[in-house]
Protein backbone atom coordinates (compact mmCIF):
# COMPACT_ATOMS: atom_id res chain seq x y z
CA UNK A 1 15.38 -76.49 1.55
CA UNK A 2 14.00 -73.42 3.00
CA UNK A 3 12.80 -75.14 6.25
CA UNK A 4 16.21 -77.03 6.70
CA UNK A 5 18.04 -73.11 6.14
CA UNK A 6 15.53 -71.62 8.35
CA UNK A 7 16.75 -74.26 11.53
CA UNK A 8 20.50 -73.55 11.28
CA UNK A 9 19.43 -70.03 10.85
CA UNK A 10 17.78 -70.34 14.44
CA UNK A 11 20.51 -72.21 15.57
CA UNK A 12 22.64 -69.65 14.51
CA UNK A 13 21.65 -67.16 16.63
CA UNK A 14 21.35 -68.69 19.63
CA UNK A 15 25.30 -69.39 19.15
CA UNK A 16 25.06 -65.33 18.36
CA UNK A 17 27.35 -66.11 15.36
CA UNK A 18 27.16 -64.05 12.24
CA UNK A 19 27.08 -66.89 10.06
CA UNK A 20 28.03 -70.40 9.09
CA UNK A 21 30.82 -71.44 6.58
CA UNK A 22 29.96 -74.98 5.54
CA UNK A 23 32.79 -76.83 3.35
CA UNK A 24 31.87 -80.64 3.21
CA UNK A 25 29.82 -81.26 0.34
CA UNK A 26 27.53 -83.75 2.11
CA UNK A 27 25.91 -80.78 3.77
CA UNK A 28 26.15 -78.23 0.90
CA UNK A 29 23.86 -80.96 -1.05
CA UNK A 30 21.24 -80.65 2.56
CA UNK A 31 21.06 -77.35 3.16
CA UNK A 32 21.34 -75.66 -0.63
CA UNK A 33 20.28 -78.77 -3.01
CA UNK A 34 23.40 -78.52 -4.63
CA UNK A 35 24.64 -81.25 -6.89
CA UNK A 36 27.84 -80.90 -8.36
CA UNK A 37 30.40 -83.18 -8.61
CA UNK A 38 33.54 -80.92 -8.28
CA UNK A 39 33.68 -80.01 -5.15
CA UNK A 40 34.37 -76.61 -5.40
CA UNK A 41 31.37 -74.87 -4.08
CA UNK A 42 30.86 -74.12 -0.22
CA UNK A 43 28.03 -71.61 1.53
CA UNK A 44 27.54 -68.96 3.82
CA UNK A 45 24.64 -68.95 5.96
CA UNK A 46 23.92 -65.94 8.22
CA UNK A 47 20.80 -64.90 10.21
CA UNK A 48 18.80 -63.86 7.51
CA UNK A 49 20.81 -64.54 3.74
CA UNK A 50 22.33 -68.10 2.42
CA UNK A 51 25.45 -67.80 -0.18
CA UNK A 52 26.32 -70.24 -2.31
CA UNK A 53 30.11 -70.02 -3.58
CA UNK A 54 30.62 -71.85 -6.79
CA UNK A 55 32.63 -71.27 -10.07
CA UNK A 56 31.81 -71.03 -13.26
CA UNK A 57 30.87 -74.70 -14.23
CA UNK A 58 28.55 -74.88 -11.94
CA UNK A 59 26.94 -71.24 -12.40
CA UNK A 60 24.07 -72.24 -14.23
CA UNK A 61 23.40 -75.56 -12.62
CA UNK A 62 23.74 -74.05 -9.28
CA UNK A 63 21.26 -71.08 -10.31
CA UNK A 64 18.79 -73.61 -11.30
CA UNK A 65 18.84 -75.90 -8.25
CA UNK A 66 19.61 -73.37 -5.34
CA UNK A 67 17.13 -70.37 -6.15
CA UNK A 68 16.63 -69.38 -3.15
CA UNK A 69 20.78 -68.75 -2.56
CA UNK A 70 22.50 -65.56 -3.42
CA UNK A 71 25.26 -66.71 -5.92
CA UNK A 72 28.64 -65.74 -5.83
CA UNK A 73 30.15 -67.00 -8.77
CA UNK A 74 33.42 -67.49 -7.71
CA UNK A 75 35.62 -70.41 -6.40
CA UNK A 76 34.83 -71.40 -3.04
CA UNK A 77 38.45 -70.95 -2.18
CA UNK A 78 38.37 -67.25 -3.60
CA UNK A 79 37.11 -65.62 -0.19
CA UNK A 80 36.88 -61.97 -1.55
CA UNK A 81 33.43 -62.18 -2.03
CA UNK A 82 32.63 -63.17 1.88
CA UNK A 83 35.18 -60.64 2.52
CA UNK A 84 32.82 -57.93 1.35
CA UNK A 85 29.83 -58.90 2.66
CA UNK A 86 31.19 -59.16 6.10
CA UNK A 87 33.30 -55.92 5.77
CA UNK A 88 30.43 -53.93 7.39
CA UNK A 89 29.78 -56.28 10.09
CA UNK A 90 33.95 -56.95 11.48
CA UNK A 91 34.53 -58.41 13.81
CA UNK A 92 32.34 -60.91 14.01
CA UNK A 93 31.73 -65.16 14.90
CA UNK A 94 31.69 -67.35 12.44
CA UNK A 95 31.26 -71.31 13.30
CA UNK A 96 32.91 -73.51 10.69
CA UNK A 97 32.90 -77.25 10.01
CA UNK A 98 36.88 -77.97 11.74
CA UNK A 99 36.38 -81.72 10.97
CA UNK A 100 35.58 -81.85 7.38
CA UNK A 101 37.20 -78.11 6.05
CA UNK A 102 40.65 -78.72 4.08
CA UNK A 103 43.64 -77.45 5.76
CA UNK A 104 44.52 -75.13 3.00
CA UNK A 105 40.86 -73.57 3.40
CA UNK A 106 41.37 -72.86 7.08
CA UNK A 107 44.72 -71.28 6.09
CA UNK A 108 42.78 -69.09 3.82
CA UNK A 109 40.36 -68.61 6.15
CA UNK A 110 42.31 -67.20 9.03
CA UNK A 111 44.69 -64.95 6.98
CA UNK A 112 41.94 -63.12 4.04
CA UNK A 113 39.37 -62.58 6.90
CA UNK A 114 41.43 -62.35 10.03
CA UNK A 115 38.88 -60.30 11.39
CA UNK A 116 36.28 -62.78 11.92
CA UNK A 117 36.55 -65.14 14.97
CA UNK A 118 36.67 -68.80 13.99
CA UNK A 119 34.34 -71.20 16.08
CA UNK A 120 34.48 -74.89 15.65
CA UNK A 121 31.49 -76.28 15.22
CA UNK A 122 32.14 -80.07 14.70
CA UNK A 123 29.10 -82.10 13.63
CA UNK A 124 26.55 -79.69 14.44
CA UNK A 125 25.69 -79.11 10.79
CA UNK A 126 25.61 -82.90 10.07
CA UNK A 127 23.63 -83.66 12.91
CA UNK A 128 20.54 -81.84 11.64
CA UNK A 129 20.71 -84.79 8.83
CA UNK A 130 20.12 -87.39 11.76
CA UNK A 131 16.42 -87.67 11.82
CA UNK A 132 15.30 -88.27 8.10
CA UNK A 133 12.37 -86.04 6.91
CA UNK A 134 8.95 -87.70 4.84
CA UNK A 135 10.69 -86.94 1.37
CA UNK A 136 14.27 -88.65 2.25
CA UNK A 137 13.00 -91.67 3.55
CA UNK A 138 10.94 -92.19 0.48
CA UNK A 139 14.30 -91.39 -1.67
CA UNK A 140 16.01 -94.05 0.44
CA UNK A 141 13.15 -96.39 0.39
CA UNK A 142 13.61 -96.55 -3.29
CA UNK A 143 17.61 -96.57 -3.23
CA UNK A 144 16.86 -99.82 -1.11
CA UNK A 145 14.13 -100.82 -3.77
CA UNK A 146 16.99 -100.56 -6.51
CA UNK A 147 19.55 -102.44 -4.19
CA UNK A 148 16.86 -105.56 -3.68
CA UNK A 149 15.88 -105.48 -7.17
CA UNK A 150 19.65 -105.57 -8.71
CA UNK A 151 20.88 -108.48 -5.78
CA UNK A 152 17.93 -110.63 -7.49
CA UNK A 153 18.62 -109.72 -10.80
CA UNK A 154 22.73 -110.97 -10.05
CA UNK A 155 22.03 -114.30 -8.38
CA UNK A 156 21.71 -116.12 -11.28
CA UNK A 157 25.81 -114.74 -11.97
CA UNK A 158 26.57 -116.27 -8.78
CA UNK A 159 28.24 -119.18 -9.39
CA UNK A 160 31.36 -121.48 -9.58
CA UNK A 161 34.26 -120.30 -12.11
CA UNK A 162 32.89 -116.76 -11.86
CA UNK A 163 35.21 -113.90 -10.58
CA UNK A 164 34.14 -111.76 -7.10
CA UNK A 165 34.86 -108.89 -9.70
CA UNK A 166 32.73 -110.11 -12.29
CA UNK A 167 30.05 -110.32 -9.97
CA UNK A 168 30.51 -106.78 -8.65
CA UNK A 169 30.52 -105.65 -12.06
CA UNK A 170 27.02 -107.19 -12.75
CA UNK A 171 25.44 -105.68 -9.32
CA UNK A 172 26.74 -102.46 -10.17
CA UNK A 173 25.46 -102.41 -13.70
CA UNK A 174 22.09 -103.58 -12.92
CA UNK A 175 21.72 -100.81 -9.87
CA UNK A 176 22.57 -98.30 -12.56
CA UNK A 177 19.99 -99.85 -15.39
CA UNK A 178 17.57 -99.47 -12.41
CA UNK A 179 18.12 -96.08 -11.78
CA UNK A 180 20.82 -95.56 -9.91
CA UNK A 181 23.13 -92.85 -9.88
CA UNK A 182 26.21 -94.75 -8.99
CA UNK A 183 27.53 -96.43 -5.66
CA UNK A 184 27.28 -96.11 -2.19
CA UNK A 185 31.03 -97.54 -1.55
CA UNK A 186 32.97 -100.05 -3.29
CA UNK A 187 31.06 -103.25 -3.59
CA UNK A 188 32.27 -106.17 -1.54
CA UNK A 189 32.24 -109.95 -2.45
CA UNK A 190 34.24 -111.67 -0.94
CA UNK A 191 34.20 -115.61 -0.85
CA UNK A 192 35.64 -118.83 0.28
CA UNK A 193 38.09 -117.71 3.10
CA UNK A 194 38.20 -114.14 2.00
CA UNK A 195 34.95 -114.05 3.51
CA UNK A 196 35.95 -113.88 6.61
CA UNK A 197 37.29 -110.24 5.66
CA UNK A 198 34.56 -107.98 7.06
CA UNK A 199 35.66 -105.39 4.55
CA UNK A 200 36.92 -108.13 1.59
CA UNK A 201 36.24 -106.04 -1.92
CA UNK A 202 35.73 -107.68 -5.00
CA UNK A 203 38.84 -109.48 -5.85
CA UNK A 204 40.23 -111.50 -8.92
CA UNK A 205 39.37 -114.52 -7.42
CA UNK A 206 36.89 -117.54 -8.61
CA UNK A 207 34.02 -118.81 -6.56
CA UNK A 208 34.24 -122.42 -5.84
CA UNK A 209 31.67 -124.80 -4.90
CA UNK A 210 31.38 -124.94 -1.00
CA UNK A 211 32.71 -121.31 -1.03
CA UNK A 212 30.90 -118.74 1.71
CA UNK A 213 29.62 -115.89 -0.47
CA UNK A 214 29.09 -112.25 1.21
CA UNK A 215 27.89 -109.83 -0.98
CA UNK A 216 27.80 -106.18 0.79
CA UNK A 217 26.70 -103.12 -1.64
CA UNK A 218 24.42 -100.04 -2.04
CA UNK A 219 23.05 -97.55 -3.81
CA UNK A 220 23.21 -93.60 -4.47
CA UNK A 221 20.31 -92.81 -5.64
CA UNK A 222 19.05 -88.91 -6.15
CA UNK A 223 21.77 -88.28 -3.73
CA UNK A 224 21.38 -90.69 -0.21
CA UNK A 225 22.63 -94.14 0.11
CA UNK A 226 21.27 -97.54 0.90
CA UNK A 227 23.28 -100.99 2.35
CA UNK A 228 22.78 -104.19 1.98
CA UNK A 229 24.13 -107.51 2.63
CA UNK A 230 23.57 -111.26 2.16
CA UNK A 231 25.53 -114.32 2.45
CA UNK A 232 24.89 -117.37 0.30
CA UNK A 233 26.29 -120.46 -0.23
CA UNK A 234 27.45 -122.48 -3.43
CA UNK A 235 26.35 -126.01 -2.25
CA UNK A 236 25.84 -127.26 1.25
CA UNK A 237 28.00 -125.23 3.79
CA UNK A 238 30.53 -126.76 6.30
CA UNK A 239 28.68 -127.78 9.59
CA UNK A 240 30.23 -124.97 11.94
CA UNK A 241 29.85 -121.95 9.06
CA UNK A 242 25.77 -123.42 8.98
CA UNK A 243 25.67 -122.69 12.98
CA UNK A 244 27.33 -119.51 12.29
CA UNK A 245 24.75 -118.34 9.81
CA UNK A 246 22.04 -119.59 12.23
CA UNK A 247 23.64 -117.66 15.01
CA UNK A 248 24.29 -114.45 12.62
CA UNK A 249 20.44 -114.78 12.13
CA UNK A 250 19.03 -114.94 15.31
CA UNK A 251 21.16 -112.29 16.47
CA UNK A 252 19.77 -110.02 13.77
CA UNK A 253 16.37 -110.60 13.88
CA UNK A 254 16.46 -110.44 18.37
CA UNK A 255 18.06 -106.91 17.47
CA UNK A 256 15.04 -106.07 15.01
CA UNK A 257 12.24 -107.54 17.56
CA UNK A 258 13.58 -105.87 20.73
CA UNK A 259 14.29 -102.28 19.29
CA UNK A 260 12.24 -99.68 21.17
CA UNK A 261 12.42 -96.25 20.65
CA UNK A 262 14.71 -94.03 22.51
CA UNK A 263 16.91 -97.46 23.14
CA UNK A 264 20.49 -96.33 23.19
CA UNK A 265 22.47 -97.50 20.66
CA UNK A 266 24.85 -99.47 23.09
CA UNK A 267 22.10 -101.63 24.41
CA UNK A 268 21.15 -102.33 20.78
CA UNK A 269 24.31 -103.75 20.18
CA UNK A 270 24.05 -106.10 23.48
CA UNK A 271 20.92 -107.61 22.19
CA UNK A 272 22.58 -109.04 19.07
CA UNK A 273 26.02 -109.49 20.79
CA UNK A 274 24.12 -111.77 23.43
CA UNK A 275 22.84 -113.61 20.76
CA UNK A 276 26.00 -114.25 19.48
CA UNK A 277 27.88 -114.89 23.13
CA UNK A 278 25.35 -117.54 23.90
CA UNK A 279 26.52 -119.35 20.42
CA UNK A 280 30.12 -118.97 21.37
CA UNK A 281 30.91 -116.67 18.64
CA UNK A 282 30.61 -113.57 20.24
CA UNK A 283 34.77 -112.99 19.83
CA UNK A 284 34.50 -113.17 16.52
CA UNK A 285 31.46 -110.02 16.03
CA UNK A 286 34.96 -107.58 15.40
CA UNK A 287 32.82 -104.30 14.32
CA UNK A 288 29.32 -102.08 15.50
CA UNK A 289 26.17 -104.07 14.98
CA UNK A 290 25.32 -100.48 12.54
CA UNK A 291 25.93 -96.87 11.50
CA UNK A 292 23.60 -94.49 10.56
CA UNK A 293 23.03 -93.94 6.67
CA UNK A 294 21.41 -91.10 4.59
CA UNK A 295 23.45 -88.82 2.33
CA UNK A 296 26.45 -91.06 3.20
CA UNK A 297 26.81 -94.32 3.29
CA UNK A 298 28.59 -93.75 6.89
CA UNK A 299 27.10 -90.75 8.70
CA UNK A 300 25.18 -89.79 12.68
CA UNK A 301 25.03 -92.88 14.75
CA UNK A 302 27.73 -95.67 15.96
CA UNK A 303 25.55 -98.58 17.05
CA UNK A 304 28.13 -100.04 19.15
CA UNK A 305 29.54 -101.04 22.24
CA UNK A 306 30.35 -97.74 23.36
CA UNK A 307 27.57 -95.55 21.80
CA UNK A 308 25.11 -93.61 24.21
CA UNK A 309 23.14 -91.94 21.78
CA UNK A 310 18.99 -92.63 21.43
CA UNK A 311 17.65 -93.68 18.38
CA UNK A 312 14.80 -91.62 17.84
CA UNK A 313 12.38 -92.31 15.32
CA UNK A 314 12.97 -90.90 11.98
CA UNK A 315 16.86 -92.22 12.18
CA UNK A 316 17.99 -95.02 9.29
CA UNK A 317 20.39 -97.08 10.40
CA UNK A 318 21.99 -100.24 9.35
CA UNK A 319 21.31 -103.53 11.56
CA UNK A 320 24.59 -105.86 10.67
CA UNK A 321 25.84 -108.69 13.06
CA UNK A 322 28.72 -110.46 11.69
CA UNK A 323 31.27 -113.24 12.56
CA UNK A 324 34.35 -113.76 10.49
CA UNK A 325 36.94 -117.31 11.28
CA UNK A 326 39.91 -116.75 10.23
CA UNK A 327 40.73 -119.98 7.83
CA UNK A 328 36.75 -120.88 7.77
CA UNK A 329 35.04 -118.24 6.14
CA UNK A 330 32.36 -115.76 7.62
CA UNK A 331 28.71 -114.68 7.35
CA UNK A 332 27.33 -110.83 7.82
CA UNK A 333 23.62 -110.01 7.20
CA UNK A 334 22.86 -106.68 6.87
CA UNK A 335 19.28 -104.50 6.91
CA UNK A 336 18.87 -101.20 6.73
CA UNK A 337 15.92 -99.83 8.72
CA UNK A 338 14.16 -96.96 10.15
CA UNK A 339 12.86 -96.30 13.73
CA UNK A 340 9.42 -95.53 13.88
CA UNK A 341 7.21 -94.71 16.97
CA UNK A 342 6.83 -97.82 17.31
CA UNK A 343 9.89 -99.75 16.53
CA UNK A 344 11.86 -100.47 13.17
CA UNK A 345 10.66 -100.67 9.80
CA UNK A 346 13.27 -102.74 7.39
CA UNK A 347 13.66 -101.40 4.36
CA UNK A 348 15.63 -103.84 2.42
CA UNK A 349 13.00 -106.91 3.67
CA UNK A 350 12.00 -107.94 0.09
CA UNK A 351 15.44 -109.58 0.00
CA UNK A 352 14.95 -113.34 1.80
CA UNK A 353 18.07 -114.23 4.55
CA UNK A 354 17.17 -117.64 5.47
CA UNK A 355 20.02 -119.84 4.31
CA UNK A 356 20.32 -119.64 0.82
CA UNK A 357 22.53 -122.79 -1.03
CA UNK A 358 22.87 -121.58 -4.63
């Protein structure tokens, strides 16, 4: 952690703050190692000390995973502690995550330490998650491992009679035999119609032959996410959802083939949306072809329409073309992948996507 601590430190003081106060948890567990699940626990980075504010459930496991942080044992709402250590340095600048802190934590905030001056920093913090060092990518390489591995293991549940719950149950459970610590976001299957519900969770209801099947899922393993999805089919599909699969596909795959580092995330997008125009089906593609992935399941790049940002290599990102018919059913196939220096590696490969009739 010390090289991640040491870059905001930098950054720091080129913004000639004092310090740092960083509330959302996602970036406590970057910059401090910090794993627990309460919450409660927020740090305070400055030029040349990092704080860790945690109470006393998490004293011990915070001491063991954070030793190079100064512990305050205390709440991370209790703000007497910063109080002090800034009380020979007021006034001062100190940047603060405005998108992500709780409202009643800004309250506190600006009345216990009205002498500092409160600069919004938005997703600076976040963004120095964006490019994915050696060690995470081989974390998420084997979150992705555990995500293949648990899909295969579940096909065999994939049938007529059987309940999109029941199946969600079984992926979930076989992630978490395989070493997972949990998910990545609620698991989606939705079939039949319901699959033309981009974001159709597991419901009550039965898969029937001919159905559409589109299984989305990930994940969380030692803390950063993977996502996945396939679409199968139980028996021979309906002519026009076959031609949407191929479609789906081909869009995809052109997005994989023409990446090039440094391509903006907008143009990305227009390769698979092409794909997908030419088909006729481009009106139904209703989200981003991706979104950028690591400690969450959602974080750094939009690859859409309206996204200007490169894609450098070292990002993960999801490649997911979709088209959902109201009344018909849909198909989504989703990859996650990193850019490399020379284009994209997929990480979720081992997992076929040619049609698959169950």
């Amino acid at each position: 952690m010390n090289a991640r601590v040491e870059r905001l430190q930098n950054f720091i003081k080129e913004q000639n703050f004092y310090g740092i106060f960083i509330t959302d948890p996602s970036n406590v567990f970057y910059f401090s190692g910090f794993t627990g699940t309460g919450g409660d626990a927020s740090l305070l980075i400055t030029t040349d000390a990092s704080y860790l504010l945690t109470d006393g459930r998490y004293t011990l496991q915070a001491s063991t995973q954070c030793p190079d942080f100064v512990l305050l044992g205390t709440s991370s709402s209790d703000l007497s502690a910063v109080r002090e250590l800034i009380s020979t340095t007021a006034p001062c600048k100190i940047g603060f995550e405005n998108r992500t802190i709780s409202y009643s934590i800004w309250k506190r905030l600006q009345l216990e330490l009205d002498t500092v001056t409160w600069i919004e920093v938005g997703d600076d913090c976040s963004s120095f998650r964006s490019v994915k060092e050696e060690r995470e990518l081989a974390i998420i390489k084997n979150a992705c491992n555990v995500s293949v591995q648990a899909l295969r293991e579940t096909v065999p549940y994939i049938r007529a009679g059987v309940r999109e719950n029941e199946i969600a149950a079984e992926l979930e459970y076989r992630m978490r035999k395989l070493g997972a610590s949990g998910v990545s976001f609620e698991t989606i299957v939705a079939s039949g119609e319901r699959s033309a519900m981009p974001h159709g969770t597991a419901s009550s209801k039965k898969l029937q032959e001919g159905d559409a099947v589109t299984i989305d899922f990930g994940a969380m393993y030692q803390g950063y996410a993977s996502d996945m999805t396939r679409t199968f089919f139980l028996g021979p599909p309906k002519e026009e959802l076959r031609l949407i699969y191929q479609a789906v596909y081909a869009a995809q795959q052109a997005a994989i083939d023409q990446f090039r580092p440094g391509m903006r995330c907008c143009d990305l997008d227009g390769v698979a949306r092409k794909i997908l125009q030419t088909a006729g089906y481009d009106r139904y593609f209703t989200h981003s072809l991706g979104h950028g992935v690591g400690i969450q399941v959602h974080e750094g790049l939009s690859v859409g329409r309206k996204s200007q940002h490169a894609i450098l290599p070292g990002m993960v990102f999801s490649i997911e073309p979709g088209v959902y018919v109201d009344g018909l059913g849909g198909v989504r196939i989703e990859d996650l992948v990193v850019a490399t220096q020379d284009g994209l590696e997929v990480l979720t490969k081992d997992f076929e996507k040619t049609l698959a009739i169950l």
